[in-house]
N, C-alpha and C. Protein backbone atom coordinates (compact mmCIF):
# COMPACT_ATOMS: atom_id res chain seq x y z
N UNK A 1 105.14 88.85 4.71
CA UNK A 1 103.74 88.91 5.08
C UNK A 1 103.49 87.97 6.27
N UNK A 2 103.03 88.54 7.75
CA UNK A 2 102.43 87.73 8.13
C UNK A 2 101.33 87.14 8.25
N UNK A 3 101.38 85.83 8.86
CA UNK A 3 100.33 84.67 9.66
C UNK A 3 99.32 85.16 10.33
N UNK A 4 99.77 85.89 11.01
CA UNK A 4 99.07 86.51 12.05
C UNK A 4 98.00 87.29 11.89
N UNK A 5 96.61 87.32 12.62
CA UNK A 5 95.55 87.91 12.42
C UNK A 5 95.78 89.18 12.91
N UNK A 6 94.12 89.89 11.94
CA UNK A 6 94.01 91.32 12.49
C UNK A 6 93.84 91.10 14.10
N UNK A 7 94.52 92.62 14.69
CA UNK A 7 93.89 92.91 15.92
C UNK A 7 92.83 94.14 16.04
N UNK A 8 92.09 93.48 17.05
CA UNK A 8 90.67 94.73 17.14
C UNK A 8 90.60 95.21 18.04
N UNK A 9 91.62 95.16 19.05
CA UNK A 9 92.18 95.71 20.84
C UNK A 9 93.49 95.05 21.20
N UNK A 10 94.29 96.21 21.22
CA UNK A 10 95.39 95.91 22.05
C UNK A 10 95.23 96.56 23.65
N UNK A 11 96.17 95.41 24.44
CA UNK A 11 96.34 95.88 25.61
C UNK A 11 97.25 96.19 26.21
N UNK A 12 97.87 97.48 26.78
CA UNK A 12 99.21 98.11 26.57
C UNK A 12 99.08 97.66 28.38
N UNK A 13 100.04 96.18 28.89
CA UNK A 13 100.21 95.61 30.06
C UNK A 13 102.18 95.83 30.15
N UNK A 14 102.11 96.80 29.35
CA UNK A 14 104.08 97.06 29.81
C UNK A 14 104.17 97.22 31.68
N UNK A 15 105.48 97.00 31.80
CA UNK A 15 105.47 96.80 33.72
C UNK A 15 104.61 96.78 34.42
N UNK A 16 103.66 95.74 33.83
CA UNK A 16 102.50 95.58 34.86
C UNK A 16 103.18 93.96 35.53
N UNK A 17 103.38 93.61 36.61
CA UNK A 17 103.90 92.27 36.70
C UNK A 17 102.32 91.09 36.53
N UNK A 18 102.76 89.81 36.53
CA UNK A 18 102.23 88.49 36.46
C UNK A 18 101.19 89.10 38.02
N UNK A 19 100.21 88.52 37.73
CA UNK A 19 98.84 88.01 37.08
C UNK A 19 98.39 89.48 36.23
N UNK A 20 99.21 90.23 36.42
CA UNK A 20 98.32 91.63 35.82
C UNK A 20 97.69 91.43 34.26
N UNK A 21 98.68 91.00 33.53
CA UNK A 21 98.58 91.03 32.41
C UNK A 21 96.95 90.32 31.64
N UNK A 22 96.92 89.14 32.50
CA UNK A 22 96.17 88.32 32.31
C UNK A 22 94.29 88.52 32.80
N UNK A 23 94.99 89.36 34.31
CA UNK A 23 93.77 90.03 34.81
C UNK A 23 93.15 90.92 33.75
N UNK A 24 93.80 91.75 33.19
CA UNK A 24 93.51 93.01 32.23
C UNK A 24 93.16 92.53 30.86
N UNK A 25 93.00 91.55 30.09
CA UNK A 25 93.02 90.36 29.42
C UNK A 25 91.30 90.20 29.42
N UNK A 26 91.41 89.05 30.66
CA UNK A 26 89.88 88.99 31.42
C UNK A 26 88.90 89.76 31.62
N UNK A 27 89.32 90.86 31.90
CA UNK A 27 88.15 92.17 32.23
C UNK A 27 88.09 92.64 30.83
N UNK A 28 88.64 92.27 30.28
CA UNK A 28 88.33 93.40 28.48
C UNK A 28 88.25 92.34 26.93
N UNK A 29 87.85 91.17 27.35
CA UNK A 29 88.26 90.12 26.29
C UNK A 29 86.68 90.26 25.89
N UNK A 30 85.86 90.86 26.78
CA UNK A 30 84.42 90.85 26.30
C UNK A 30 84.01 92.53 25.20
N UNK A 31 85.46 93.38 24.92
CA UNK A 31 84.88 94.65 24.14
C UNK A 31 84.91 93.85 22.96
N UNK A 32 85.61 93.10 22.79
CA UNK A 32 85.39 92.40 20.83
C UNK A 32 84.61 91.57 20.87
N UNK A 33 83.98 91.10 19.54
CA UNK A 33 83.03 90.01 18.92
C UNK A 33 84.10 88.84 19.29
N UNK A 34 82.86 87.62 19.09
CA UNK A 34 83.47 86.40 18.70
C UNK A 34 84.11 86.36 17.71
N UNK A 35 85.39 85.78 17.68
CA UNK A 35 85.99 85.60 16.40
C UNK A 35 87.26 86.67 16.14
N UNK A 36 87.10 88.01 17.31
CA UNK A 36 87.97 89.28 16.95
C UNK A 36 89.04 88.53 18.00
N UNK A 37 90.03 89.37 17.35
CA UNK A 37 91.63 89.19 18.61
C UNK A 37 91.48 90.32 18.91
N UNK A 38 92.21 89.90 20.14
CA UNK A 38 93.09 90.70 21.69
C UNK A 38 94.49 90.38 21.61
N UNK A 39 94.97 91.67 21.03
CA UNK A 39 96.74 91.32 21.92
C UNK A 39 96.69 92.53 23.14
N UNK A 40 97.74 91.20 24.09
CA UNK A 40 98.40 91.89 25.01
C UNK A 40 100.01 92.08 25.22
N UNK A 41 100.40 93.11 25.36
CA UNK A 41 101.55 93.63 25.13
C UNK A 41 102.06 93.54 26.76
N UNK A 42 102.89 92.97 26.60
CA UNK A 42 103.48 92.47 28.22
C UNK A 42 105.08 92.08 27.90
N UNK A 43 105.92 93.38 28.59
CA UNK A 43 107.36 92.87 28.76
C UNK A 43 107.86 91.57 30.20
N UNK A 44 106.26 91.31 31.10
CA UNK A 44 106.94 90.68 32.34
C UNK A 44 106.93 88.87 31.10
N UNK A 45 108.30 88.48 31.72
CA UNK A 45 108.51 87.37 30.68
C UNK A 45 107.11 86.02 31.29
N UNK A 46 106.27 86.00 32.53
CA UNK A 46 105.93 85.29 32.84
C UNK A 46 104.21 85.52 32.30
N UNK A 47 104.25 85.92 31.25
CA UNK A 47 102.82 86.23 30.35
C UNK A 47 102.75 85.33 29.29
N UNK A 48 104.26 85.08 29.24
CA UNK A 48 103.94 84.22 27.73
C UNK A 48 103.61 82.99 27.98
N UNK A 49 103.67 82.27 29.14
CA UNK A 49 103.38 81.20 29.70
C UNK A 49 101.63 81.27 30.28
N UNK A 50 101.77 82.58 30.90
CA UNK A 50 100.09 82.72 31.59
C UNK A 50 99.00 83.22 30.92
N UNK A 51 99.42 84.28 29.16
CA UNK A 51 98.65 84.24 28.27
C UNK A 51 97.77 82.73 27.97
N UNK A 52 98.76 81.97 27.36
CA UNK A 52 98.37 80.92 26.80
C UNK A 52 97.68 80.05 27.74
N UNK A 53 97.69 79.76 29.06
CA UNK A 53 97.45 78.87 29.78
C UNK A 53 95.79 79.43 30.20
N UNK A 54 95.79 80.54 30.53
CA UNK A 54 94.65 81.57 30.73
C UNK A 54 93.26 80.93 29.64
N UNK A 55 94.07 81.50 27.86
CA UNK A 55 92.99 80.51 26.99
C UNK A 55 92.99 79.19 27.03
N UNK A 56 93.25 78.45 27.49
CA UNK A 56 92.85 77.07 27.74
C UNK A 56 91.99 76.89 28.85
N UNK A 57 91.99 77.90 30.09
CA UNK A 57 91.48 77.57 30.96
C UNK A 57 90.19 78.21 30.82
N UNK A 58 89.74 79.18 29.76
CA UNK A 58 89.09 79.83 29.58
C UNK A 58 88.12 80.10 28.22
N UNK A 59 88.83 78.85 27.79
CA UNK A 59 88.19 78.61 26.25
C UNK A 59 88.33 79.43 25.32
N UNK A 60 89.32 80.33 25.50
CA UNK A 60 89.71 81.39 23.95
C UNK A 60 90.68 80.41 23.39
N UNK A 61 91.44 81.11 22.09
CA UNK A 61 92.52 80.37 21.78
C UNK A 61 93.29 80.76 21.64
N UNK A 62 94.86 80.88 21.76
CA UNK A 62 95.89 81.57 21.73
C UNK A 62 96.54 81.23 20.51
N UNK A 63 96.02 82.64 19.83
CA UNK A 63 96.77 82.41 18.38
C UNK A 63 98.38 83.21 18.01
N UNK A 64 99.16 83.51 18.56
CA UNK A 64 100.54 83.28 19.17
C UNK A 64 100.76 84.61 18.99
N UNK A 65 102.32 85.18 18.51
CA UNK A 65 102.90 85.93 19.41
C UNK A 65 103.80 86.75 18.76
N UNK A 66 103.65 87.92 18.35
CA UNK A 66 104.75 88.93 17.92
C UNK A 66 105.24 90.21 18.86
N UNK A 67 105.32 91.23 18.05
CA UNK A 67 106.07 92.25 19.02
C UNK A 67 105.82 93.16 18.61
N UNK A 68 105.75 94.29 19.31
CA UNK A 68 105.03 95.38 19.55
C UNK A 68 105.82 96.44 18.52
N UNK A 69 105.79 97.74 18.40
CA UNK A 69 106.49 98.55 17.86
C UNK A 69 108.14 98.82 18.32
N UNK A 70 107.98 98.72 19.49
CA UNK A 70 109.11 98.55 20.62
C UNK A 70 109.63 97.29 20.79
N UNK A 71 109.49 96.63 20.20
CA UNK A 71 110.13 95.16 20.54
C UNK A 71 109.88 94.20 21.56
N UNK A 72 108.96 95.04 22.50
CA UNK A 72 107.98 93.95 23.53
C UNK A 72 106.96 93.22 22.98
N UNK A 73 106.74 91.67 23.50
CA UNK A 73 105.78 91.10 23.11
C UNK A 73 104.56 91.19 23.12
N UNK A 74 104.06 90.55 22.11
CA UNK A 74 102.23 91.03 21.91
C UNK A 74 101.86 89.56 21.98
N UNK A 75 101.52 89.02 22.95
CA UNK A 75 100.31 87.86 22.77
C UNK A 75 99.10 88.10 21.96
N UNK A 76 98.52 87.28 21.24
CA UNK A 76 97.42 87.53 20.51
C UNK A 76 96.95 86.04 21.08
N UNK A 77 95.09 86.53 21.43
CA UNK A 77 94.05 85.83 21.49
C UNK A 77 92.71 85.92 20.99
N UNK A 78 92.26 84.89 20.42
CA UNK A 78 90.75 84.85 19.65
C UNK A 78 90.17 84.36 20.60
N UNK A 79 88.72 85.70 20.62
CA UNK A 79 87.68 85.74 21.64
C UNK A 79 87.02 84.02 20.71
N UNK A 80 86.38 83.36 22.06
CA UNK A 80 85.78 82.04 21.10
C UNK A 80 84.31 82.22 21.67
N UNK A 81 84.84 82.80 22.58
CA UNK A 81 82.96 82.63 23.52
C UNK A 81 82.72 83.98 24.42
């Protein structure tokens, strides 16, 4: 069983390169409530660094990180504001 919260939007950012992931993130972190997660699904390896850094700079929180059906990663973030 996991840790990990429900998601209420995923964002399918496969070969999109760095800043994309994060851009696409930004423009859509406002379809959920406060309190709902966003994963983003991003194989470029430089998301898992710019997910997380993104909610800090942005006041969500990055509640971490599994993998997709396919084995690409899913960042997960809680909308805070």
């Amino acid at each position: 069983m996991s840790d990990l919260p429900h998601v209420d939007l995923e964002l399918d950012c496969r070969g999109r390169p760095c800043p994309l992931p994060v851009i696409a993130l930004s423009r859509r972190i406002g379809e959920v409530e406060v309190r709902q997660v966003v994963a983003v699904v991003a194989d470029d390896v430089a998301a898992r660094y710019d997910v997380p850094a993104w909610c800090r700079m942005r006041g969500q929180e990055s509640v971490g990180q599994d993998a997709a059906d396919d084995g690409v990663p899913r960042y997960l973030v809680r909308r805070l504001s």
